[in-house]
N, C-alpha and C. Protein backbone atom coordinates (compact mmCIF):
# COMPACT_ATOMS: atom_id res chain seq x y z
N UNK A 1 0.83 -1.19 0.00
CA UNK A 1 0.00 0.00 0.00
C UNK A 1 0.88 1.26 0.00
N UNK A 2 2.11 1.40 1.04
CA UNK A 2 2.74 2.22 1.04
C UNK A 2 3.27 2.95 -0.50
N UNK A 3 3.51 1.69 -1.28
CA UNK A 3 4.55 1.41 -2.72
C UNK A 3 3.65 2.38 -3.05
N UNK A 4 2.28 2.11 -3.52
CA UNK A 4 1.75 2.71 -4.27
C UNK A 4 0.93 4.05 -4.17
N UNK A 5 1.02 4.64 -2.88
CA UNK A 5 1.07 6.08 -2.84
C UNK A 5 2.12 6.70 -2.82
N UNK A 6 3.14 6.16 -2.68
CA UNK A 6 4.73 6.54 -3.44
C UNK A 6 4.76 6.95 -5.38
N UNK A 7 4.03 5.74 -5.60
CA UNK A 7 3.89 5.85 -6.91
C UNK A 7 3.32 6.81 -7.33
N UNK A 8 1.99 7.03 -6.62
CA UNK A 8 1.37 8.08 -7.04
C UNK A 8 1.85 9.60 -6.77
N UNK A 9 2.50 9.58 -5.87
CA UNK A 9 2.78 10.67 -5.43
C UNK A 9 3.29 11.54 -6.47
N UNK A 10 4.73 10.05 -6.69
CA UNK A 10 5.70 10.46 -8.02
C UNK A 10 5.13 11.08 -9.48
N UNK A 11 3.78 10.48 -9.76
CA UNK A 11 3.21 10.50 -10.93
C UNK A 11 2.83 11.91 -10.97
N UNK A 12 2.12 12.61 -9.58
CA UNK A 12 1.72 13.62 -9.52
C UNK A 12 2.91 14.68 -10.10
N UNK A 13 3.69 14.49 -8.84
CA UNK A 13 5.10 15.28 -8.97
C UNK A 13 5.64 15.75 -10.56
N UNK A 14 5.58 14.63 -10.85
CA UNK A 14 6.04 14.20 -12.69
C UNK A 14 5.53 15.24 -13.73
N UNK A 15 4.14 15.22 -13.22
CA UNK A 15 3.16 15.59 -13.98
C UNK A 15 3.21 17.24 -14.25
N UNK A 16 3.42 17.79 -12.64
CA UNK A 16 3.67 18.43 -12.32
C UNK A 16 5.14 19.73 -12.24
N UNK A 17 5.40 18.95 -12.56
CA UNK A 17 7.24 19.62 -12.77
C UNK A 17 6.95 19.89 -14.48
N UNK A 18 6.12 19.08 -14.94
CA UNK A 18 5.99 19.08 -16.87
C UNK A 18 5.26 20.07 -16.96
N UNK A 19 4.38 20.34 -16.44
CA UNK A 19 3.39 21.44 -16.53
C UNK A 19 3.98 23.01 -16.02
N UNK A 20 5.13 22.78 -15.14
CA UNK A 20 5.95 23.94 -14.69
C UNK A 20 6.92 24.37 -15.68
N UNK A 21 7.33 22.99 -16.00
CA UNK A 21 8.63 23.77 -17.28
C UNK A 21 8.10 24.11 -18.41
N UNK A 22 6.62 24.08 -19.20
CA UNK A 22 6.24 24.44 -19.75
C UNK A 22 5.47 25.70 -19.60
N UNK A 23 5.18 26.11 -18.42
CA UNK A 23 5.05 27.59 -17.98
C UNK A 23 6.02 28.47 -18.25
N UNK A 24 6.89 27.66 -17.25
CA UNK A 24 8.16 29.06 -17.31
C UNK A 24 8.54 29.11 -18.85
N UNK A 25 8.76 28.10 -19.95
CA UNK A 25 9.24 28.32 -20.81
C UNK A 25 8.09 29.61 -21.62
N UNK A 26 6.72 29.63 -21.18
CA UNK A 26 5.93 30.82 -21.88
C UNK A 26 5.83 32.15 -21.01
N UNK A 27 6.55 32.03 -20.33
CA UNK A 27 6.31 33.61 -19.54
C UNK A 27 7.11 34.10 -20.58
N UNK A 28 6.32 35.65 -20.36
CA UNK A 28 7.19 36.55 -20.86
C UNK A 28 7.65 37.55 -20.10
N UNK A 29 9.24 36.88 -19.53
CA UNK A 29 9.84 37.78 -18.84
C UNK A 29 11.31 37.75 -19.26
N UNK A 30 12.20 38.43 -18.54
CA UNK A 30 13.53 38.45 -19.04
C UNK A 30 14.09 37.07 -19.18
N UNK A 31 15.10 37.19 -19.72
CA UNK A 31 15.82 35.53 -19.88
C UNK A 31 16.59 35.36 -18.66
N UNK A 32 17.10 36.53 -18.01
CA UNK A 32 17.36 36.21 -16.16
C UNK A 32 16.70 35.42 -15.59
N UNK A 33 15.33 36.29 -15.60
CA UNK A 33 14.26 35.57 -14.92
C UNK A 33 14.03 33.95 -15.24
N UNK A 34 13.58 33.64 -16.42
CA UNK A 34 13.39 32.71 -17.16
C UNK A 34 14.50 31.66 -16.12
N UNK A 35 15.88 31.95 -16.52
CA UNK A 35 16.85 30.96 -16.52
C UNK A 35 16.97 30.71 -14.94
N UNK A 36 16.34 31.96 -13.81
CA UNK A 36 16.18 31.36 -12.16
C UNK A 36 15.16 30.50 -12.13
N UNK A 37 13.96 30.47 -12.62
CA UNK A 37 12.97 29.59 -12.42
C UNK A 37 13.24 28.63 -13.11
N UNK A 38 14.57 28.54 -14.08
CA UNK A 38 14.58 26.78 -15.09
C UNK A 38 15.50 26.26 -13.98
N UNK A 39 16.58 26.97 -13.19
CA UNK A 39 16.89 26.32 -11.80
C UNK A 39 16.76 26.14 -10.59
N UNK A 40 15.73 26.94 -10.54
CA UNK A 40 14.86 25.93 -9.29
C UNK A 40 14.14 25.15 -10.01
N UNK A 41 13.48 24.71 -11.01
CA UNK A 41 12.94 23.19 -11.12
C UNK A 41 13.74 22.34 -11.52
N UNK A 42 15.33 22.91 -11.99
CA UNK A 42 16.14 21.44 -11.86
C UNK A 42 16.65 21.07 -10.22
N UNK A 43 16.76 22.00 -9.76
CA UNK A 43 16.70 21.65 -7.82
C UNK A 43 15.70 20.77 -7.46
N UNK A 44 14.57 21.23 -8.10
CA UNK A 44 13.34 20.30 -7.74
C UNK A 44 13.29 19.28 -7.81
N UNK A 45 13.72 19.22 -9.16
CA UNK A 45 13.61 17.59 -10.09
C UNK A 45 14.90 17.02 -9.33
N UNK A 46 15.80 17.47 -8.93
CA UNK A 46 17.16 16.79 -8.39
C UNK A 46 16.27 16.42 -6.95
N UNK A 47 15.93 17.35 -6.18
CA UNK A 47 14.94 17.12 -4.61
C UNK A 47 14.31 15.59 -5.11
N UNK A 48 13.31 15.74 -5.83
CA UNK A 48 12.75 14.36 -6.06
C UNK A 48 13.02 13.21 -5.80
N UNK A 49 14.02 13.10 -6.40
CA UNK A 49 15.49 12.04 -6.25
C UNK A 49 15.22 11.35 -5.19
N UNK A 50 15.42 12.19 -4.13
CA UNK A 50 16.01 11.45 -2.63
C UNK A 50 14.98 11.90 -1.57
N UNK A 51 13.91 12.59 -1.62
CA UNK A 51 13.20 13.49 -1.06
C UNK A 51 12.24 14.09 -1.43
N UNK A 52 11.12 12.86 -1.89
CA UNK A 52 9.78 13.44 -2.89
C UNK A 52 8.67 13.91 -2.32
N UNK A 53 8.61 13.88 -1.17
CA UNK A 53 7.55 15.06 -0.28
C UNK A 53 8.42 16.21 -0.27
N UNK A 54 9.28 16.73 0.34
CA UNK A 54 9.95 17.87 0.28
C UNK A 54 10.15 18.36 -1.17
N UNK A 55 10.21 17.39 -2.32
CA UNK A 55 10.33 18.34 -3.74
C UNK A 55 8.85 18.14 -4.21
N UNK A 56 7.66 17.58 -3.84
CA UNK A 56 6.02 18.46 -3.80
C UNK A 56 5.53 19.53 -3.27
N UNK A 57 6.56 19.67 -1.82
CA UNK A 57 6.57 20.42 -1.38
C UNK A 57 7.11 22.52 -1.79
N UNK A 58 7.90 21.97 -2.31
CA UNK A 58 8.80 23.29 -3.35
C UNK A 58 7.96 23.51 -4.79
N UNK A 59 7.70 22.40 -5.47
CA UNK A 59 6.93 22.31 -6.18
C UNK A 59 5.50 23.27 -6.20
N UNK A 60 4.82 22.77 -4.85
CA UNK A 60 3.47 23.81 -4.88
C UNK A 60 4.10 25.44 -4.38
N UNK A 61 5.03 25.37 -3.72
CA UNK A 61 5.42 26.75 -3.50
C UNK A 61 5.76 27.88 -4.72
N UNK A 62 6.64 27.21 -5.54
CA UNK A 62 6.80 27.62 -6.80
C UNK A 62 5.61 27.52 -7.63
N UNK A 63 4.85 27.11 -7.71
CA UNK A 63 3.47 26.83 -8.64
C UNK A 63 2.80 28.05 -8.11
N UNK A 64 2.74 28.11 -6.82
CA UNK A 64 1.60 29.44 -6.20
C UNK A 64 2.35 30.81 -6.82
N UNK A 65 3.50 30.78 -6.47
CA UNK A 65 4.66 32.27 -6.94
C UNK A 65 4.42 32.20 -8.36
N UNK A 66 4.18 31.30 -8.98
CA UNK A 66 3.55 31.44 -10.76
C UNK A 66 2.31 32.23 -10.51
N UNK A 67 1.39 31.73 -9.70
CA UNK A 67 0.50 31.75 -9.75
C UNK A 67 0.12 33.40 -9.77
N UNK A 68 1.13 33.80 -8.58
CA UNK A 68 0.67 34.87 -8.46
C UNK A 68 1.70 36.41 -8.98
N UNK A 69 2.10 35.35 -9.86
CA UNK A 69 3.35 36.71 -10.53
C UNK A 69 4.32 37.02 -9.80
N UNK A 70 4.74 36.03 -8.65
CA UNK A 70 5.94 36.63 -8.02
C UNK A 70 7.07 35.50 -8.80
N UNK A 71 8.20 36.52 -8.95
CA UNK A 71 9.25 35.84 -10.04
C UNK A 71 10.72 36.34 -9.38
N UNK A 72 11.64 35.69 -9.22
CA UNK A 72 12.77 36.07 -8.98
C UNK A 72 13.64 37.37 -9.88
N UNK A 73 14.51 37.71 -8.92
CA UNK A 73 14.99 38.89 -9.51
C UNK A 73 15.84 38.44 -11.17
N UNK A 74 16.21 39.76 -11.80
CA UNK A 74 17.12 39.61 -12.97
C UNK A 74 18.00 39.64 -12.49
N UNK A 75 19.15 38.77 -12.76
CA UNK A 75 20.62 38.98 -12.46
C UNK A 75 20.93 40.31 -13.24
C-alpha cells in the first residue's frame, strides 16, 4: 500500500514539474528571470530524487509564486 502512494505521489510530482517547465518556458519575462525559475525546477527535479515530499513540497510553493506573478529577480 505504502509502494503505491509513493507511486502516485511520483506520478503527480512528474506531472507536475511538466506542466511547470512548460510555464516558465511561456512567460514573458527576461531571460534572467526565465533561466532562475529553469533552476529551481532542476533543484526540484534533483529534490525528487532522494526526497519526494519535500520536492512536492517546493513544487506547490513555486506553482503558487507562478501563480501569483511573483518571479525572482534579474541577475
Amino acid at each position: 500500500m505504502e509502494r503505491d502512494s509513493q507511486l502516485e505521489l511520483y506520478e503527480a510530482v512528474a506531472a507536475r514539474l511538466k506542466e511547470a517547465h512548460t510555464r516558465v518556458r511561456s512567460l514573458q519575462v527576461p531571460e534572467g528571470v526565465r533561466m532562475a525559475l529553469s533552476r529551481k525546477l532542476l533543484v526540484i527535479t534533483a529534490a525528487a530524487k532522494h526526497d519526494l515530499p519535500d520536492a512536492a513540497t517546493r513544487l506547490d510553493r513555486l506553482m503558487k509564486d507562478l501563480d501569483e506573478g511573483r518571479f525572482p529577480e534579474d541577475d
